[in-house]
N, C-alpha and C. Protein backbone atom coordinates (compact mmCIF):
# COMPACT_ATOMS: atom_id res chain seq x y z
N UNK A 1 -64.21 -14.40 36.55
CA UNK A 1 -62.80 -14.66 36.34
C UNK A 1 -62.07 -14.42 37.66
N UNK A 2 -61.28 -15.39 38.08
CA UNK A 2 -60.46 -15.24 39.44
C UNK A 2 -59.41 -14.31 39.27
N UNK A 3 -58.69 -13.23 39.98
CA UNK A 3 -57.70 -12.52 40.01
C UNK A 3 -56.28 -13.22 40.96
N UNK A 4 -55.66 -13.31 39.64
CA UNK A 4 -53.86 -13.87 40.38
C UNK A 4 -52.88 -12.81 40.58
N UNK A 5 -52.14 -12.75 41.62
CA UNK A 5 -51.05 -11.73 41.61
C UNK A 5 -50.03 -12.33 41.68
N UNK A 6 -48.91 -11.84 40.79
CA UNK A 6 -47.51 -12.69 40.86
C UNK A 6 -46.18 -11.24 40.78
N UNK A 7 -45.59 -11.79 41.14
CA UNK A 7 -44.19 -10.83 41.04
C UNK A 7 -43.28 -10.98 40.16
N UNK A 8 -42.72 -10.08 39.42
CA UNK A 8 -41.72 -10.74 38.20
C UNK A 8 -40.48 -9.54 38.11
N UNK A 9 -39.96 -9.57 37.79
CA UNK A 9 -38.49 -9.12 37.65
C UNK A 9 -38.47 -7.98 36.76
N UNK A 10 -37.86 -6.70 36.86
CA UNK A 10 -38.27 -5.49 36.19
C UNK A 10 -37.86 -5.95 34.74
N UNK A 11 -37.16 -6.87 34.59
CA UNK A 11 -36.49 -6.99 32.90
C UNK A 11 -38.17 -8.11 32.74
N UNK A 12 -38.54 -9.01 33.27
CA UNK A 12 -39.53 -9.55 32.85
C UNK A 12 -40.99 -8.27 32.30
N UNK A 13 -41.29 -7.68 33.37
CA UNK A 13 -41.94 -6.44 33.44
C UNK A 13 -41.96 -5.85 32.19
N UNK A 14 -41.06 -5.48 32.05
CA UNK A 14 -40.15 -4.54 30.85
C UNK A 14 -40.78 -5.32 29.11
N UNK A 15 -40.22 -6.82 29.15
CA UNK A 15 -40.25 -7.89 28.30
C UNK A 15 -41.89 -7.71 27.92
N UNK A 16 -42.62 -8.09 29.34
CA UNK A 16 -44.12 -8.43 28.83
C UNK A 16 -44.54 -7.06 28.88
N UNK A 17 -44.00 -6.13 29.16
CA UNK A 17 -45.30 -4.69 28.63
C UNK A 17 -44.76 -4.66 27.20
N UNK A 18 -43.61 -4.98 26.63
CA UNK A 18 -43.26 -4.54 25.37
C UNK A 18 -43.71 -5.33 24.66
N UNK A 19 -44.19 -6.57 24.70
CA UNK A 19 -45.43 -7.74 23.51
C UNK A 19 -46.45 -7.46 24.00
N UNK A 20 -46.95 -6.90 24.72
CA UNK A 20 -48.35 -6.52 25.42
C UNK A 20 -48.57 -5.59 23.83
N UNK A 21 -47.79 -4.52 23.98
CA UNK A 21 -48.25 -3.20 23.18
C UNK A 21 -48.12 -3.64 21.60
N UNK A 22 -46.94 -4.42 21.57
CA UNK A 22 -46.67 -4.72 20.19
C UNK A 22 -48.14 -5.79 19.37
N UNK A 23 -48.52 -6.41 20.50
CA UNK A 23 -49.81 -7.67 19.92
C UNK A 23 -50.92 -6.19 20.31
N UNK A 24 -50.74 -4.92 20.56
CA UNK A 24 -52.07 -4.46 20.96
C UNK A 24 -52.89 -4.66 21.61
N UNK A 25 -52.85 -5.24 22.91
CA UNK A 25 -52.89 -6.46 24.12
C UNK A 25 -53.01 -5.91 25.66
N UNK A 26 -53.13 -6.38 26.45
CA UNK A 26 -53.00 -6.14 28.17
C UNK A 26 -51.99 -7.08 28.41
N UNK A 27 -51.46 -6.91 29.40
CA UNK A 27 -50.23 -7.90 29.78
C UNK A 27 -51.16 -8.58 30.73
N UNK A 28 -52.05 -8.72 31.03
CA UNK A 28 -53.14 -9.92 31.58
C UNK A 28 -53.58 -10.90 30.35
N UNK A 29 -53.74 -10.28 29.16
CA UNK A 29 -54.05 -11.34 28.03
C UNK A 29 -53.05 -11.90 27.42
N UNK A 30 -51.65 -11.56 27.27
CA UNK A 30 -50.59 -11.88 27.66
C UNK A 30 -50.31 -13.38 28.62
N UNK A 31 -50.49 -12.68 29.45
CA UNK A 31 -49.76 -13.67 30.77
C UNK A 31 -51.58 -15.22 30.17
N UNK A 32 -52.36 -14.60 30.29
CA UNK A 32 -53.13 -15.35 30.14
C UNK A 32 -52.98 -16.44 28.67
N UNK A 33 -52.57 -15.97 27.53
CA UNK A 33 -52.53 -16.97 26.51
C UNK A 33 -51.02 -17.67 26.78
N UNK A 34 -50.13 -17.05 27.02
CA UNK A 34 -48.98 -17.95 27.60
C UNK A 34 -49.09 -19.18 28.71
N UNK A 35 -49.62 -18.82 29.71
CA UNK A 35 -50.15 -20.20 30.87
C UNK A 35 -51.11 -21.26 29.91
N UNK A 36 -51.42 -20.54 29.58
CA UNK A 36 -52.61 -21.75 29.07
C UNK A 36 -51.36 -22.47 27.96
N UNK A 37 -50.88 -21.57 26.82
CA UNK A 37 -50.02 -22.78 26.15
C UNK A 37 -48.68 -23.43 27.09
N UNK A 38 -48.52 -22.89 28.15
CA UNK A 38 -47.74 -23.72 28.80
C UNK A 38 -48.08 -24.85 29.24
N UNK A 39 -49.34 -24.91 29.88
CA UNK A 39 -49.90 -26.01 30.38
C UNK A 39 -50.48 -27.06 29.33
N UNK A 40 -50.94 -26.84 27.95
CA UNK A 40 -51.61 -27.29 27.22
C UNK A 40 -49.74 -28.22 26.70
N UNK A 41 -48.83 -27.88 26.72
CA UNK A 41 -47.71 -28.33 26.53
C UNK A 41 -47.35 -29.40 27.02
N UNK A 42 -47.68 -29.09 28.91
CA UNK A 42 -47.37 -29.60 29.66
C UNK A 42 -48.06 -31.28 29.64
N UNK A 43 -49.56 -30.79 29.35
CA UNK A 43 -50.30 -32.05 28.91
C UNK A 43 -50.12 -32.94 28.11
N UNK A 44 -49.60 -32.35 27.24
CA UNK A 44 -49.26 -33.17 26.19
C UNK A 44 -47.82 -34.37 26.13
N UNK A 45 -46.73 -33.23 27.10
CA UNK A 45 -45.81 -33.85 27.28
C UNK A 45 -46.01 -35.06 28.43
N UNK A 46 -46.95 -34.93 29.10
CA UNK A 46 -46.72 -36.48 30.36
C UNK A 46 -47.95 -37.76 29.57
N UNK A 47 -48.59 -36.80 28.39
CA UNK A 47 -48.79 -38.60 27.50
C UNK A 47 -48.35 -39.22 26.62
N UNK A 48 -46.79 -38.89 26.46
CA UNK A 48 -46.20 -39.39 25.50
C UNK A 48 -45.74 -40.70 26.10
N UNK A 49 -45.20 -41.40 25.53
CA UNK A 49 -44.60 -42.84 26.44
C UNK A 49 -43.19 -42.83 25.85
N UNK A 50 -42.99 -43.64 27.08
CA UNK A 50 -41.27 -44.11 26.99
C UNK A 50 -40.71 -44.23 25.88
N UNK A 51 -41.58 -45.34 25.17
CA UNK A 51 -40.78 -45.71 23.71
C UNK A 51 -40.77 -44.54 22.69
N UNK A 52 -41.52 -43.33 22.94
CA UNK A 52 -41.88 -42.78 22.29
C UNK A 52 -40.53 -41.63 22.41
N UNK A 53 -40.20 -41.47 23.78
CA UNK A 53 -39.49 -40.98 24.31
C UNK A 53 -37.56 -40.91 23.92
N UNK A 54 -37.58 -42.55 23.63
CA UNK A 54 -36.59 -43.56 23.52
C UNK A 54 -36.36 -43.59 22.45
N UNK A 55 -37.39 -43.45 20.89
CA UNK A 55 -37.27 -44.23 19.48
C UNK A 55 -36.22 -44.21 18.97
N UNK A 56 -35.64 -43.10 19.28
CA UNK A 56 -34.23 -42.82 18.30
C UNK A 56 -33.10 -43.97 18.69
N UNK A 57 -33.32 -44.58 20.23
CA UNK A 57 -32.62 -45.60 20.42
C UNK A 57 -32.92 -46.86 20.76
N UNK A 58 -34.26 -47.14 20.32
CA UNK A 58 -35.05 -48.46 20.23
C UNK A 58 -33.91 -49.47 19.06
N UNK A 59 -33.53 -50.27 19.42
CA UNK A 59 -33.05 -50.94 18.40
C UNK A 59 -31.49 -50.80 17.65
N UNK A 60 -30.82 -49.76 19.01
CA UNK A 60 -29.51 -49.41 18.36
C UNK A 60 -28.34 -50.28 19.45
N UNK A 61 -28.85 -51.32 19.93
CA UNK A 61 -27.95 -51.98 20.55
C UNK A 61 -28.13 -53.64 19.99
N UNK A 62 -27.09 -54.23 19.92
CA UNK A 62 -26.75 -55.74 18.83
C UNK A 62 -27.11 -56.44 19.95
N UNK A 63 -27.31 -57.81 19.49
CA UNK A 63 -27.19 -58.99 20.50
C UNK A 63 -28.58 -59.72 20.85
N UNK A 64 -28.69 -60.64 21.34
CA UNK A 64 -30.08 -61.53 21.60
C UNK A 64 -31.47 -60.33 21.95
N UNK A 65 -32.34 -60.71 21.33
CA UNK A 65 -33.52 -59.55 21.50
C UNK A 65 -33.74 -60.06 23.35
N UNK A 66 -33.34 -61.10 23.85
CA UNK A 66 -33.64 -61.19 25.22
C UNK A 66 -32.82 -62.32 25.60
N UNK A 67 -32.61 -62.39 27.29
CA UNK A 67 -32.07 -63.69 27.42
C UNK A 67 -32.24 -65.14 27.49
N UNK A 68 -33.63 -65.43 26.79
CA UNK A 68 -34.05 -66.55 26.69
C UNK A 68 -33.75 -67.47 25.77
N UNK A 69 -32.90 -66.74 24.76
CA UNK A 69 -32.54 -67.17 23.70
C UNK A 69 -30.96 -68.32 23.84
N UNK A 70 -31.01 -68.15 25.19
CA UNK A 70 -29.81 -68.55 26.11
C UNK A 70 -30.15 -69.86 26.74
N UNK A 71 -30.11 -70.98 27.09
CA UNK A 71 -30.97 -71.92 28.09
C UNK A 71 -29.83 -71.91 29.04
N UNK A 72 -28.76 -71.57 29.51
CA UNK A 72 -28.33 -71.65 30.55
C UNK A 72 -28.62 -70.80 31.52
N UNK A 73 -29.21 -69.55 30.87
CA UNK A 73 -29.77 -68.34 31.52
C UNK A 73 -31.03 -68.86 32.19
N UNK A 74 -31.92 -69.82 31.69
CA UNK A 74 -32.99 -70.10 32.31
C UNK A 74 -32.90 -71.61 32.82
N UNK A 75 -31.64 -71.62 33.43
CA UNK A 75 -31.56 -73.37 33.81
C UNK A 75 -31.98 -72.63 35.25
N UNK A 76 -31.69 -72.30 35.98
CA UNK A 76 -32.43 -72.41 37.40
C UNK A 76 -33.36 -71.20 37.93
N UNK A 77 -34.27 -71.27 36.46
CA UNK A 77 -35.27 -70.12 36.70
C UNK A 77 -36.81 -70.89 37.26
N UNK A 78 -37.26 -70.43 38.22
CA UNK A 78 -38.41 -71.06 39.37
C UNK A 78 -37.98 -71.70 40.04
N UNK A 79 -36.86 -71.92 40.31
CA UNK A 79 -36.23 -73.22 41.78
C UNK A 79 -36.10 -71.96 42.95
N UNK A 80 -36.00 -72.57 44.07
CA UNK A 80 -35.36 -71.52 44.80
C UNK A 80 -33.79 -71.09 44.52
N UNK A 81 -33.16 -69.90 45.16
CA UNK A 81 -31.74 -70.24 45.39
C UNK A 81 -31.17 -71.27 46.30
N UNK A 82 -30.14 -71.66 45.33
CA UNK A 82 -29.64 -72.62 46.86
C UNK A 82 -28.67 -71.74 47.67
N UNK A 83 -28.88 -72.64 49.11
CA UNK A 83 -28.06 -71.92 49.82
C UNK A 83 -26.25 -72.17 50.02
N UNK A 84 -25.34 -71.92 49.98
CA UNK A 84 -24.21 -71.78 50.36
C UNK A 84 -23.95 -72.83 51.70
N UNK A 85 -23.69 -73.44 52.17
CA UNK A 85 -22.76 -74.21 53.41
C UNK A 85 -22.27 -73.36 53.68
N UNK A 86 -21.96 -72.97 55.21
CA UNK A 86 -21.00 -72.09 55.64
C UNK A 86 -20.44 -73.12 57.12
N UNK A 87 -19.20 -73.27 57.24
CA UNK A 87 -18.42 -74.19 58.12
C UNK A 87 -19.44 -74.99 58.89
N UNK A 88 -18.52 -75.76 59.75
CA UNK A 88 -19.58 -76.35 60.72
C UNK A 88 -19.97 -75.66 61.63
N UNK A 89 -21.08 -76.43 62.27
CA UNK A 89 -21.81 -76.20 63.47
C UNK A 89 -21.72 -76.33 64.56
């Protein structure tokens, strides 16, 4: 097992010796089951997806599901832009 040293704040100190004693515990088994559910959290939270993220507002705005539903929107879609004239030369 690798040994970590960290510094914490006498009210933190204070906090984790007092659930240390109360779970009947070391404040190393402590600090140790807390990191791990932090991180096991952490994992979980960066595979959620967007929509998943979003659901509550998937679907709470009116109007064409897209702008294709439009053909003026796609009248000069794949041409180039044209360019502007600017005075003479």
């Amino acid at each position: 097992m690798k040994v970590l040293s960290l510094k914490v704040s006498d009210t933190l100190d204070h906090r984790l010796a007092h659930a240390a004693s109360s779970r009947k515990s070391t404040k190393s088994e402590v600090i140790r089951e807390a990191l791990a559910a932090f991180l096991e959290n952490a994992v979980q939270r960066q595979s959620v997806s967007a929509l998943t993220l979003a659901k509550d507002l998937a679907g709470s705005i009116t109007g064409p599901a897209d702008l294709s539903v439009n053909p003026a929107h796609l009248k000069q879609f794949g041409r180039s832009p044209r360019r502007k004239r600017t005075g003479a030369r």
